[in-house]
C-alpha atoms as a PDB file:
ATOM      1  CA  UNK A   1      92.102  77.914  67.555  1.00  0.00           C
ATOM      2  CA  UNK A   2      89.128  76.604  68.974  1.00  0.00           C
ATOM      3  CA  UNK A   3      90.137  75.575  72.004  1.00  0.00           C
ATOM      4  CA  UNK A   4      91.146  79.353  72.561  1.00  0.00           C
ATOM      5  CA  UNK A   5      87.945  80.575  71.039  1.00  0.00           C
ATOM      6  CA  UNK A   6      85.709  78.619  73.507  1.00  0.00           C
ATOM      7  CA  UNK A   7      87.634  79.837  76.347  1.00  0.00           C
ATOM      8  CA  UNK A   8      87.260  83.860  75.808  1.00  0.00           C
ATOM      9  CA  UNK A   9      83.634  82.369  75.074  1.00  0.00           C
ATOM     10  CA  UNK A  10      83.062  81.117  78.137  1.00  0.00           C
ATOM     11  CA  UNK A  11      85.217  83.892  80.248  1.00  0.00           C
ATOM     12  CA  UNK A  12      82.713  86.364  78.334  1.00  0.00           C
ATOM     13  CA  UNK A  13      79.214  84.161  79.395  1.00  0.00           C
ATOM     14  CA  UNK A  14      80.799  84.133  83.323  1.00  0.00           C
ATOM     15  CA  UNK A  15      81.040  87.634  83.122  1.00  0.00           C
ATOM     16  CA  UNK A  16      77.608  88.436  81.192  1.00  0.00           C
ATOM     17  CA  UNK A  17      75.912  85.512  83.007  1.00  0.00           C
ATOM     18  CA  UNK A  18      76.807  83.775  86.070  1.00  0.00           C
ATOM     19  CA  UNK A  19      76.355  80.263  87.078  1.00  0.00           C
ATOM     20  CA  UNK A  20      74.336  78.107  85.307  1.00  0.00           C
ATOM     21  CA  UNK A  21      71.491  76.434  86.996  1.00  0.00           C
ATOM     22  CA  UNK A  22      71.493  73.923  89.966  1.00  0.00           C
ATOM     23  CA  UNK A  23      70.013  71.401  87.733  1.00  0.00           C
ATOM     24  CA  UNK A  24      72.215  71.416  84.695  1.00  0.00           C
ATOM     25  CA  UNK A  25      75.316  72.452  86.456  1.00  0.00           C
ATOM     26  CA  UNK A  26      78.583  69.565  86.593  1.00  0.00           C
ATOM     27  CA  UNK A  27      79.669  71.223  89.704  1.00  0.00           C
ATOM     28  CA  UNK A  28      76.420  70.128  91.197  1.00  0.00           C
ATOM     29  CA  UNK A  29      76.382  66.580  89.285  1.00  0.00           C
ATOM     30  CA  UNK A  30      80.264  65.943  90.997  1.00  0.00           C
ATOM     31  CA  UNK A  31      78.352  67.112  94.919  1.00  0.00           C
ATOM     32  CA  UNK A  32      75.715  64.537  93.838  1.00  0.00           C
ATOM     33  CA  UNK A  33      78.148  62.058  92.978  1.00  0.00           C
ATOM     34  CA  UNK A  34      80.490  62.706  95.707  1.00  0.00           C
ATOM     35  CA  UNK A  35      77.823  62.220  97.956  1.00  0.00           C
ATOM     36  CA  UNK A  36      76.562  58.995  96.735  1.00  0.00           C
ATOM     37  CA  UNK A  37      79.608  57.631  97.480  1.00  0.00           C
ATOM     38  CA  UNK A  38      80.207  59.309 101.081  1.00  0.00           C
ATOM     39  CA  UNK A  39      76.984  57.127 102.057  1.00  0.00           C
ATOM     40  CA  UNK A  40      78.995  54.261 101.054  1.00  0.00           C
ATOM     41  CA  UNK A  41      82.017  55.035 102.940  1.00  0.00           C
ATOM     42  CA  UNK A  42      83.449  52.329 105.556  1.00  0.00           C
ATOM     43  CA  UNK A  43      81.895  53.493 109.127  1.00  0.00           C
ATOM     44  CA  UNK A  44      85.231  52.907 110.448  1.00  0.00           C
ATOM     45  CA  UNK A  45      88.838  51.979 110.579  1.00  0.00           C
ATOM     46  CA  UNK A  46      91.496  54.091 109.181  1.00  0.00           C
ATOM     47  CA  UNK A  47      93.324  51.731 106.598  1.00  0.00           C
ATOM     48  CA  UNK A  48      89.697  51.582 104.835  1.00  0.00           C
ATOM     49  CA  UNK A  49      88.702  54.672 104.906  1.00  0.00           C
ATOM     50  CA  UNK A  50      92.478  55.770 103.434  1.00  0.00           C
ATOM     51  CA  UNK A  51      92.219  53.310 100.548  1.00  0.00           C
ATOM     52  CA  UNK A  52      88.014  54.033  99.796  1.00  0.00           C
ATOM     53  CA  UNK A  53      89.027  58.072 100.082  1.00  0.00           C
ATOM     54  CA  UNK A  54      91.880  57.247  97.675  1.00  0.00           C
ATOM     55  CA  UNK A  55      89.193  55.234  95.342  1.00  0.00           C
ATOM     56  CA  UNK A  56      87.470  58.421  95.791  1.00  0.00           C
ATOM     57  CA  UNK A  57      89.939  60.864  94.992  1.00  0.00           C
ATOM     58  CA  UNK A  58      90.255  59.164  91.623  1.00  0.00           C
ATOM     59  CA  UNK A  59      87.064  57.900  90.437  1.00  0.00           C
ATOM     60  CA  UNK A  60      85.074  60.998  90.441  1.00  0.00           C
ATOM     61  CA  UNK A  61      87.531  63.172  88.465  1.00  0.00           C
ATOM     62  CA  UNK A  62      88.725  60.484  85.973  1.00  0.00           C
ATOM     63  CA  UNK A  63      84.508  59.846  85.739  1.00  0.00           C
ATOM     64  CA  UNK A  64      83.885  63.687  84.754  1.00  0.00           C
ATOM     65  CA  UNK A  65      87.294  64.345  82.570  1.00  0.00           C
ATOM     66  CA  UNK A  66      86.039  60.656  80.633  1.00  0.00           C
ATOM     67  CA  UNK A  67      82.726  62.660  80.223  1.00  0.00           C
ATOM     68  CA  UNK A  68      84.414  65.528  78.849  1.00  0.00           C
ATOM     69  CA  UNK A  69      86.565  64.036  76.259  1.00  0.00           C
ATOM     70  CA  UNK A  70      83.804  61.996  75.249  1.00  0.00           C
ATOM     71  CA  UNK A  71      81.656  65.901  74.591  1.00  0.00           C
ATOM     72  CA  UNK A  72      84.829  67.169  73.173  1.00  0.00           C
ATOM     73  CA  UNK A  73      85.071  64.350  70.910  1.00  0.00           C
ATOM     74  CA  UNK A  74      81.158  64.700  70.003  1.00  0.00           C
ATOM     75  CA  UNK A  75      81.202  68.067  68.976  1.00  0.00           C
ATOM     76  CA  UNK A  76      84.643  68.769  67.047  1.00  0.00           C
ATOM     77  CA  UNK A  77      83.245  67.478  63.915  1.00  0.00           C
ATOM     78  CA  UNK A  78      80.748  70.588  63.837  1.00  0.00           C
ATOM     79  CA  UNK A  79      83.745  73.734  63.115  1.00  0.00           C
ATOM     80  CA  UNK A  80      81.267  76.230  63.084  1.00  0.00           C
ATOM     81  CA  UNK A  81      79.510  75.487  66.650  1.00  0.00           C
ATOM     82  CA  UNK A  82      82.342  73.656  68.540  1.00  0.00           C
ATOM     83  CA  UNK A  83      83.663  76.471  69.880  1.00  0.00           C
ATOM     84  CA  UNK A  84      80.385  77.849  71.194  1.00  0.00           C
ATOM     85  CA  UNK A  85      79.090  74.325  72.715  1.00  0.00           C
ATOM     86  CA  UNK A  86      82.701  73.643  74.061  1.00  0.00           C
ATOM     87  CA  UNK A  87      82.729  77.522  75.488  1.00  0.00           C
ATOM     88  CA  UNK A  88      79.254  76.372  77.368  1.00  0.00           C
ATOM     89  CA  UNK A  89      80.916  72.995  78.575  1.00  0.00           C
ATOM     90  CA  UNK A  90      83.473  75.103  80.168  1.00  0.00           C
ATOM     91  CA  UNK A  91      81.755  77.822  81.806  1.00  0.00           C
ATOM     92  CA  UNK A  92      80.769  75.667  84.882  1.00  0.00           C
ATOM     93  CA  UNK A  93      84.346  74.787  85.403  1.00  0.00           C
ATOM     94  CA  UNK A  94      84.861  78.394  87.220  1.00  0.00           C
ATOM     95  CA  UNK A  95      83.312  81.195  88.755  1.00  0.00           C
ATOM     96  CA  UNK A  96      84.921  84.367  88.230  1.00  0.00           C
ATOM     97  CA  UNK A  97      81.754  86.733  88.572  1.00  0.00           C
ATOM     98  CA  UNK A  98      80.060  84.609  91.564  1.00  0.00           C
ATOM     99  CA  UNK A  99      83.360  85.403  93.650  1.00  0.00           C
ATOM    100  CA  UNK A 100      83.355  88.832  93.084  1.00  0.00           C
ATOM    101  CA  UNK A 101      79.513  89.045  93.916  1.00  0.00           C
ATOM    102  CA  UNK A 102      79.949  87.171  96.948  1.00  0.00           C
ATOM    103  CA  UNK A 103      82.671  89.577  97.998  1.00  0.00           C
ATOM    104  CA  UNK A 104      80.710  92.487  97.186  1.00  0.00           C
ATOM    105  CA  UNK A 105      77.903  91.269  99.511  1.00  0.00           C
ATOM    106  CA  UNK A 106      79.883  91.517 102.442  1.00  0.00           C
ATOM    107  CA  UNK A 107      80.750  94.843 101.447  1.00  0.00           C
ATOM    108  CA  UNK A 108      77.154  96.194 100.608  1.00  0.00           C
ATOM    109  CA  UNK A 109      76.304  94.997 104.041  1.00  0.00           C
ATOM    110  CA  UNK A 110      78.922  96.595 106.134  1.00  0.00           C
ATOM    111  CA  UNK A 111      77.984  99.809 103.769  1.00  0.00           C
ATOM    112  CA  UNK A 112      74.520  99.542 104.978  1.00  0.00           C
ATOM    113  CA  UNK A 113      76.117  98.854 108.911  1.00  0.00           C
ATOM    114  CA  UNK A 114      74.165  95.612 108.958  1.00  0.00           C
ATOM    115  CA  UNK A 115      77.405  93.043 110.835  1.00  0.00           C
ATOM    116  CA  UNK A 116      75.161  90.361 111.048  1.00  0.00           C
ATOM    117  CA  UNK A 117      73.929  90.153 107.491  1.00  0.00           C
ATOM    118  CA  UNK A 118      77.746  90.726 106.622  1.00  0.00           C
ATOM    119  CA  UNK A 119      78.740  87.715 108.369  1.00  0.00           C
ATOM    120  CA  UNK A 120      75.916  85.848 106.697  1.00  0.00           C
ATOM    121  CA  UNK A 121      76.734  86.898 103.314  1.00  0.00           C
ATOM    122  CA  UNK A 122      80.760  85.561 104.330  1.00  0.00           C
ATOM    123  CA  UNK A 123      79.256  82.578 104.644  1.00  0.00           C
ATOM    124  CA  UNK A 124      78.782  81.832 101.019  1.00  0.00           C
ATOM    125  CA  UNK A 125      82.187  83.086  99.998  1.00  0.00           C
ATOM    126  CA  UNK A 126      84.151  81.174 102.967  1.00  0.00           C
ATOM    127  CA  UNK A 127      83.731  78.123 105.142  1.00  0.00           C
ATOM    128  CA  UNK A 128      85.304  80.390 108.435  1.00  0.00           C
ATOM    129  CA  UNK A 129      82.642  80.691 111.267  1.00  0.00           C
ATOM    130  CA  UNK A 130      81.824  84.946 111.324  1.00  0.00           C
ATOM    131  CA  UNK A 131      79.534  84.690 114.269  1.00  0.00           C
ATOM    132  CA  UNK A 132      82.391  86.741 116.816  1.00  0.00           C
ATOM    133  CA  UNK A 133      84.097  88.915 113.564  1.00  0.00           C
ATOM    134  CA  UNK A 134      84.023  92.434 113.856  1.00  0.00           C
ATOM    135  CA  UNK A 135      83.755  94.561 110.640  1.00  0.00           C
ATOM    136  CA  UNK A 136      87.805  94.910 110.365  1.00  0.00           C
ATOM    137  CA  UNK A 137      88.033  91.461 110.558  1.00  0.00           C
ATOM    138  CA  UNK A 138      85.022  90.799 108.154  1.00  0.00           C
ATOM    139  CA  UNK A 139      86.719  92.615 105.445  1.00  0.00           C
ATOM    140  CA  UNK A 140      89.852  91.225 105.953  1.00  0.00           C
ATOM    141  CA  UNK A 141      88.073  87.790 105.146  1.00  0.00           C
ATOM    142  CA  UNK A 142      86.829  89.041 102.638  1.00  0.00           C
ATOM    143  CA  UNK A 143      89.685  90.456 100.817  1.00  0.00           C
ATOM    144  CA  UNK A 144      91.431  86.460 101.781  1.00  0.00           C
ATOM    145  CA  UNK A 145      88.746  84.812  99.802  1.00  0.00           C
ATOM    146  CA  UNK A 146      88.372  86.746  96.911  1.00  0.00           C
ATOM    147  CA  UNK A 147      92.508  86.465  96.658  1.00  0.00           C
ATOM    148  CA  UNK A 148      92.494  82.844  97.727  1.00  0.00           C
ATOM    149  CA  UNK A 149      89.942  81.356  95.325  1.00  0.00           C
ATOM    150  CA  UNK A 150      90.928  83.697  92.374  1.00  0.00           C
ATOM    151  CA  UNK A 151      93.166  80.343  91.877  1.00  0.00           C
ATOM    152  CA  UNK A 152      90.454  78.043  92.812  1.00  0.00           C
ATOM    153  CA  UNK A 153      87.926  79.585  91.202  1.00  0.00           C
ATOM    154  CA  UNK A 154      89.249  80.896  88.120  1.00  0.00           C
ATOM    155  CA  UNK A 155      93.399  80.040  87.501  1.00  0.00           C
ATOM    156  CA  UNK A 156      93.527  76.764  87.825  1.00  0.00           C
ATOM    157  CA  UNK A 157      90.513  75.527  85.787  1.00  0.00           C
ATOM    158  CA  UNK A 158      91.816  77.654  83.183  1.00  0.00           C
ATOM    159  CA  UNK A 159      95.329  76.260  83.935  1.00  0.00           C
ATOM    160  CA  UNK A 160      94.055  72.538  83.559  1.00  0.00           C
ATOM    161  CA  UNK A 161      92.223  73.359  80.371  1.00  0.00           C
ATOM    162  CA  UNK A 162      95.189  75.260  79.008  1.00  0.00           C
ATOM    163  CA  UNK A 163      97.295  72.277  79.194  1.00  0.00           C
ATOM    164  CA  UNK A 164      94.586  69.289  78.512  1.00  0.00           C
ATOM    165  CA  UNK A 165      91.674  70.891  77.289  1.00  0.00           C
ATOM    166  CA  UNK A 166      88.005  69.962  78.480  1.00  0.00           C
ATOM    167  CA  UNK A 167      89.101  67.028  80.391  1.00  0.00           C
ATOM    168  CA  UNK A 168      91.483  68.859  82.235  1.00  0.00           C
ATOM    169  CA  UNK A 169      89.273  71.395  83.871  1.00  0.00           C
ATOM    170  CA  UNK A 170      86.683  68.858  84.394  1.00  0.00           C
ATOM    171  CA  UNK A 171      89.217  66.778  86.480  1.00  0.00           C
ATOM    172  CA  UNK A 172      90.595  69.603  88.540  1.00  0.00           C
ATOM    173  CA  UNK A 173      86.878  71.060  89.119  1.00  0.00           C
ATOM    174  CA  UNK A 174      85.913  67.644  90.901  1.00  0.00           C
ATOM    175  CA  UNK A 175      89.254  66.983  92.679  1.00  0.00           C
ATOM    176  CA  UNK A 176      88.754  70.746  94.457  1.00  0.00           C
ATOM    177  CA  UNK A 177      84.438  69.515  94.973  1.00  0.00           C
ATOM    178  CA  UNK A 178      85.934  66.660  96.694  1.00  0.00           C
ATOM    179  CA  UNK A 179      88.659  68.683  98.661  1.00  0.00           C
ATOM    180  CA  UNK A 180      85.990  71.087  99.853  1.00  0.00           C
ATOM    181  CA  UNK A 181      83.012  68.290 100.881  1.00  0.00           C
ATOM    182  CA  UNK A 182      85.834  65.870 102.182  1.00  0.00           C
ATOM    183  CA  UNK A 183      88.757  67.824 103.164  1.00  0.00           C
ATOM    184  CA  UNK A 184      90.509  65.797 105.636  1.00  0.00           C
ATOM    185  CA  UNK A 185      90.359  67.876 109.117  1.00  0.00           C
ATOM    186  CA  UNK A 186      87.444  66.749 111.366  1.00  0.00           C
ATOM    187  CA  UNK A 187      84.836  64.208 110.687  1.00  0.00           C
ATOM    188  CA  UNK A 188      86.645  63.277 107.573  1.00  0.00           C
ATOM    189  CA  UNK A 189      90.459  63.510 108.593  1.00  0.00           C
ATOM    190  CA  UNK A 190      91.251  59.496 106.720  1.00  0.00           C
ATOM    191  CA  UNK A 191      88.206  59.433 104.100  1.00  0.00           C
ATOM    192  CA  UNK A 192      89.204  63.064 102.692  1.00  0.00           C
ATOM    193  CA  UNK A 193      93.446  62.693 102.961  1.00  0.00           C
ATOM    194  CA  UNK A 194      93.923  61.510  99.470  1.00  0.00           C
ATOM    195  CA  UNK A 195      91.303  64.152  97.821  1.00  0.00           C
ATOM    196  CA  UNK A 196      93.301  67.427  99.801  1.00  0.00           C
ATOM    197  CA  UNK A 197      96.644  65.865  98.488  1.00  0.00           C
ATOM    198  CA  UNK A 198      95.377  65.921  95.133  1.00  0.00           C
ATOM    199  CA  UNK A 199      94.206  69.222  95.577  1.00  0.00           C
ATOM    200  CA  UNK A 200      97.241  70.199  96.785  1.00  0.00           C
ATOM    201  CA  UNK A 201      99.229  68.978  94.270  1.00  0.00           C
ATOM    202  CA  UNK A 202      97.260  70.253  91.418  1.00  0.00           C
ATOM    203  CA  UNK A 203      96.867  73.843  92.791  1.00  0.00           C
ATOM    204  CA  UNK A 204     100.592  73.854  93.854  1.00  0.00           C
ATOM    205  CA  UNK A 205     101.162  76.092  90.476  1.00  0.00           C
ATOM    206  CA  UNK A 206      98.261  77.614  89.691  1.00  0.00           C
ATOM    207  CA  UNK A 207      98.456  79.557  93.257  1.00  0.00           C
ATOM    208  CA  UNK A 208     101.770  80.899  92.275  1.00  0.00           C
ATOM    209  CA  UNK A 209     100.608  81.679  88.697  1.00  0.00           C
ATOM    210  CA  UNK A 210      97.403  83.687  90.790  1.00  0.00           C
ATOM    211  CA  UNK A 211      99.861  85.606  93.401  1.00  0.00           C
ATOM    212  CA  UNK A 212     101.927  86.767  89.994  1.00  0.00           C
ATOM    213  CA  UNK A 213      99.118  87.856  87.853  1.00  0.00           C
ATOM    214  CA  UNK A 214      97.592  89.844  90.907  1.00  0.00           C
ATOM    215  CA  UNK A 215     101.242  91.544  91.479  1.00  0.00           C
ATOM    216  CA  UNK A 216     100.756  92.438  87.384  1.00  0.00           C
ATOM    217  CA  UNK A 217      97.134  93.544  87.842  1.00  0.00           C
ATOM    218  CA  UNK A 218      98.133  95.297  91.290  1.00  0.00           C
ATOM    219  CA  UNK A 219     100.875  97.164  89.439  1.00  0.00           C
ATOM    220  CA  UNK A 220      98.461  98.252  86.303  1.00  0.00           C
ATOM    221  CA  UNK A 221      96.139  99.443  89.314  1.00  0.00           C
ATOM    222  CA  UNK A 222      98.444 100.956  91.090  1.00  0.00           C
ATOM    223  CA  UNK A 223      99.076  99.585  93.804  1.00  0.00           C
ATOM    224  CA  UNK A 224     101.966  98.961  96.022  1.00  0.00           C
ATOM    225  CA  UNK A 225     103.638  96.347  94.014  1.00  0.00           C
ATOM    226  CA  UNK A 226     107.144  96.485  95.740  1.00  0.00           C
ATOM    227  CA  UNK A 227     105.248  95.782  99.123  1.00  0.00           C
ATOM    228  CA  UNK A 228     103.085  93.154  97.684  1.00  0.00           C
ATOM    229  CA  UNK A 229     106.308  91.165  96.328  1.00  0.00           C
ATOM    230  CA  UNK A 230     108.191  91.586  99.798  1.00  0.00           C
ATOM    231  CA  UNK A 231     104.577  90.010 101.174  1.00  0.00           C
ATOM    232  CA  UNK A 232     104.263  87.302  99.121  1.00  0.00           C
ATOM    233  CA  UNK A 233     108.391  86.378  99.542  1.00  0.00           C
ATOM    234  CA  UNK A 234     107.803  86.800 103.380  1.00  0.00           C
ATOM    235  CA  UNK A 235     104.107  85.367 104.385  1.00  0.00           C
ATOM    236  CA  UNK A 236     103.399  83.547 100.912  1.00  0.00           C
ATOM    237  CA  UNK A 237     104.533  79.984 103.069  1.00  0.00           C
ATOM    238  CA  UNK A 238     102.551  81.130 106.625  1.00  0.00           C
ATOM    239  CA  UNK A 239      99.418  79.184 105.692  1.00  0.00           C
ATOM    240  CA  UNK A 240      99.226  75.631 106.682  1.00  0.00           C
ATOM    241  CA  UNK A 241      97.872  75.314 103.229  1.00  0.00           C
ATOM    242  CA  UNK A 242     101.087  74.957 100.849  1.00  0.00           C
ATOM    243  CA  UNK A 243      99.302  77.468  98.097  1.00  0.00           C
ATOM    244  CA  UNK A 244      96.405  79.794  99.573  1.00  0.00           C
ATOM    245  CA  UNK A 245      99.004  82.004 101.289  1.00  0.00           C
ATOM    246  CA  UNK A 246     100.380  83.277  98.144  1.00  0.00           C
ATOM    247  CA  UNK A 247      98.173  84.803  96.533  1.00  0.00           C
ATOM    248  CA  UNK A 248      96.307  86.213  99.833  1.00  0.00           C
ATOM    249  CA  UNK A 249      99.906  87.307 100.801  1.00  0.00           C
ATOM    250  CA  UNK A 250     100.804  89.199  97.394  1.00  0.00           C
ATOM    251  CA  UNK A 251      97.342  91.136  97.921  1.00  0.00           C
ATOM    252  CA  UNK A 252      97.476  91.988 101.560  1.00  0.00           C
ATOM    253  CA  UNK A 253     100.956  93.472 100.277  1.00  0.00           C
ATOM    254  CA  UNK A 254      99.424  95.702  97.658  1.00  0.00           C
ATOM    255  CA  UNK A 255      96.465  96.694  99.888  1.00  0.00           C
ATOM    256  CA  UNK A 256      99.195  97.769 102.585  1.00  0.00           C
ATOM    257  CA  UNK A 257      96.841  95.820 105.134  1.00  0.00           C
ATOM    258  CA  UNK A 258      97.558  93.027 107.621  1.00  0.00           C
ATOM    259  CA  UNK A 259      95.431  90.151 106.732  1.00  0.00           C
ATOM    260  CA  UNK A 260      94.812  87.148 109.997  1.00  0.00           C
ATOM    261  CA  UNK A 261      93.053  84.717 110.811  1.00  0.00           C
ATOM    262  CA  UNK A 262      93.145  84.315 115.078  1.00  0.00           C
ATOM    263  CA  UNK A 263      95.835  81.613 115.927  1.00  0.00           C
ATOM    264  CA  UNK A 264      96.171  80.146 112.370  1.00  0.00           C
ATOM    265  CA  UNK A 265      98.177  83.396 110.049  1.00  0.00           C
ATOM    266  CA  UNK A 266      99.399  86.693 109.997  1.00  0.00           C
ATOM    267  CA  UNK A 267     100.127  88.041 106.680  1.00  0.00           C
ATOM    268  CA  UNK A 268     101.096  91.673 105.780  1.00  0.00           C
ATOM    269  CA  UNK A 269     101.260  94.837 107.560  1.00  0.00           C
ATOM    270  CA  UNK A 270      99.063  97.137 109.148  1.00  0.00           C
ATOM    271  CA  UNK A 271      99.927 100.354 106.834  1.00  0.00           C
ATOM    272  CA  UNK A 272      96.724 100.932 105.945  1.00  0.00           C
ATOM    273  CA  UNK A 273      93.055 100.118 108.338  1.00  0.00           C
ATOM    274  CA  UNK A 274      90.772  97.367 106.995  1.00  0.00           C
ATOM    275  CA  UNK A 275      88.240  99.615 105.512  1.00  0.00           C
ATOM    276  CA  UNK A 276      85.335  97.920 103.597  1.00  0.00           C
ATOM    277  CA  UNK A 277      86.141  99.947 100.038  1.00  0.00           C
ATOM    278  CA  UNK A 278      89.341  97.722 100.154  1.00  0.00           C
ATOM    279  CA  UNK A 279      87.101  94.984  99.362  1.00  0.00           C
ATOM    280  CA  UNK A 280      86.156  96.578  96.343  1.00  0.00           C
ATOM    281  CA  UNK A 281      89.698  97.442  95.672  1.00  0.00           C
ATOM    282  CA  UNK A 282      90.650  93.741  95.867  1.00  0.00           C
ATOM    283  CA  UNK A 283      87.595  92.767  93.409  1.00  0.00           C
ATOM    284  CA  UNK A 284      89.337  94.880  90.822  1.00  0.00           C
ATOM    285  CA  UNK A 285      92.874  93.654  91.172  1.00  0.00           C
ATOM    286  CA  UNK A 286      91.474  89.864  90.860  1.00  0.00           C
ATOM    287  CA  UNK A 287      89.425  90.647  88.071  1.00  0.00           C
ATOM    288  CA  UNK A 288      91.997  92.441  85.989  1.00  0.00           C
ATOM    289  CA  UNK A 289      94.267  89.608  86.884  1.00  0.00           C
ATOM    290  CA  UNK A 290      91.541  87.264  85.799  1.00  0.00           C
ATOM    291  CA  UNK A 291      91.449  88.850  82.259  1.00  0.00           C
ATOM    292  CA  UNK A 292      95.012  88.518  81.976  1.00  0.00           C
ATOM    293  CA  UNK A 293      95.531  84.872  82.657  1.00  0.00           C
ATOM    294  CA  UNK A 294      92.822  84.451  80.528  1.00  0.00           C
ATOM    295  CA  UNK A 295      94.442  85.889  77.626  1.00  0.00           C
ATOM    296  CA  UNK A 296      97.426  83.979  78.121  1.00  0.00           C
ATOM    297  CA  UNK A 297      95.564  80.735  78.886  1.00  0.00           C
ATOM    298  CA  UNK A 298      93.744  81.279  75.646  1.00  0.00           C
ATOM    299  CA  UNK A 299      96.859  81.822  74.201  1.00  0.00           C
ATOM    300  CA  UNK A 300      98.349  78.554  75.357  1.00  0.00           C
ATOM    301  CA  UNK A 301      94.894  76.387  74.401  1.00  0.00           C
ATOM    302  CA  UNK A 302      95.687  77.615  70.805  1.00  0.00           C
ATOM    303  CA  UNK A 303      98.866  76.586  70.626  1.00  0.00           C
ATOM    304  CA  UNK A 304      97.368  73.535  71.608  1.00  0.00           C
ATOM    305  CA  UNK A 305      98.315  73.487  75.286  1.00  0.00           C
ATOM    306  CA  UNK A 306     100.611  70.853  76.462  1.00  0.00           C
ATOM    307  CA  UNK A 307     100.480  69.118  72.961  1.00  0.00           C
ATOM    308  CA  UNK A 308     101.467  71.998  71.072  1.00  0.00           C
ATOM    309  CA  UNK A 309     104.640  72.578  73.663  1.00  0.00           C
ATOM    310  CA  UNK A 310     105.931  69.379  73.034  1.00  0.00           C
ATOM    311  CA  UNK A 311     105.946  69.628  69.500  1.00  0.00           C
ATOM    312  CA  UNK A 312     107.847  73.389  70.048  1.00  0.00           C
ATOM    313  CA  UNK A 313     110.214  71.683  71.822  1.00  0.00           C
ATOM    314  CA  UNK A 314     110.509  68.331  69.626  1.00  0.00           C
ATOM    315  CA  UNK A 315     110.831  71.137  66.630  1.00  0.00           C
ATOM    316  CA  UNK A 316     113.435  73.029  68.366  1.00  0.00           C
ATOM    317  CA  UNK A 317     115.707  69.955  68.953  1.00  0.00           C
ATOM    318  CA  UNK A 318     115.779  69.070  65.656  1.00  0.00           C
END
């Protein structure tokens, strides 16, 4: 049960505490590293820079989850503090209260009818450029982010260290770093490739996981969970992203709003107007949802995650 311990621990010092700081936080340590290694990137030439992203994609993770089973490993002889330390090791692996701060920034803002310090406060919840958005379309970024990276941010670390414990949320955490400091459009299109399939691939379930759980916490809230099912069924696939349209589609159905973003997505329906107390609306529903995957992730991690299924299953075939 430790493994499920740490987690509520670590759920409970998000919530209380926030991030860590810049100096002792991994998340910061994989940007470091990740960097380092951008400066040694080939100049040029797209075989090279496919096979050094590729070295990339794999050596940073596999570097941080080898760092993590070597903490787990240090502190599991100590019963009566491993699930505190390893609840401290985990923290930094998500962000649930920083994403619902950020969102609430843009909303505070628009509440005082300052646009421009809206748009600036966007900035640290979403890579879009706000410069031309108007405060509709500032809150309906909003409510995309805080949706979107409820699986980023929160799901799929917990996910990872459901099924594989420290490691596992470790590796995921510094295959999405690299997908969001070498995602392949632009300047990095060959270097980053590998790193966004990765990401892909690992976030493929947790997204769908994160656009359930928000239909759950919508319905305990609620909302307008019929719509927000027909939403996600509809618009979940609109994104060129394979996963962030599913959750951001299952909450602009249970908002009643049309979330887009100008020549990329339309998602939802314009039942209801883009008003900036949605925002605060949405913050709910993902937090609620938050708790709940929690409790079923900490549910899985003492059952000893994907360990403790394969047993079930090697027990039930007997």
């Amino acid at each position: 049960m430790t493994a499920a311990a740490a987690l509520l621990v670590a759920v409970a010092l998000d919530l209380a505490c926030g991030e860590p700081p810049a100096a002792v936080h991994p998340v910061v340590w994989m940007g470091n590293a990740i960097n380092a290694l951008k400066r040694r990137a080939p100049a040029g030439g797209r075989v090279a820079e496919l096979l050094f992203g590729a070295l990339m994609a794999l050596a940073v993770p596999c570097l941080f989850a080898a760092l993590g089973a070597g903490l787990a490993a240090l502190i599991a002889p100590h019963p009566v503090l491993s699930f505190l330390l390893l609840g401290l090791l985990l923290k930094p692996t998500f962000a649930l209260r920083a994403l619902r701060d950020a969102a609430l920034g843009v909303r505070d803002a628009l509440a005082a009818g300052d646009v421009p310090a809206a748009r600036g406060a966007l900035r640290s919840l979403c890579s879009r450029d706000p410069s031309e958005l108007d405060e509709p379309a500032l809150v309906a970024a909003s409510i995309e982010s805080v949706a979107e990276n409820a699986s980023d941010s929160f799901v799929a670390p917990l996910f990872y260290f459901a099924l594989f414990g420290l490691p596992g949320a470790l590796f995921y955490r510094a295959v999405n770093t690299l997908d969001a400091m070498v995602g392949y459009h632009g300047r990095y299109e060959h270097l980053g490739k590998a790193s966004a399939r990765l990401d892909d691939a690992l976030n493929f379930v947790p997204a769908r996981l994160t656009a359930l759980f928000l239909l759950a916490a919508g319905w305990l809230r609620g909302a307008d969970v019929r719509r927000g099912l027909a939403v996600l069924r509809r618009d979940g696939g609109l994104t060129e992203s394979p996963n962030a349209g599913r959750p951001m589609a299952a909450m602009a159905g249970l908002l009643r709003v049309e979330l887009e973003k100008r020549g990329h997505y339309r998602l939802g329906d314009p039942v209801e107007p883009l008003r900036r107390e949605l925002i605060d609306e949405a913050c709910r529903i993902v937090v609620l949802a938050a708790l709940l995957f929690a409790a079923l992730a900490a549910v899985a991690a003492g059952a000893g995650g994907l360990g403790g299924a394969a047993a079930f299953w090697e027990e039930l075939s007997r």
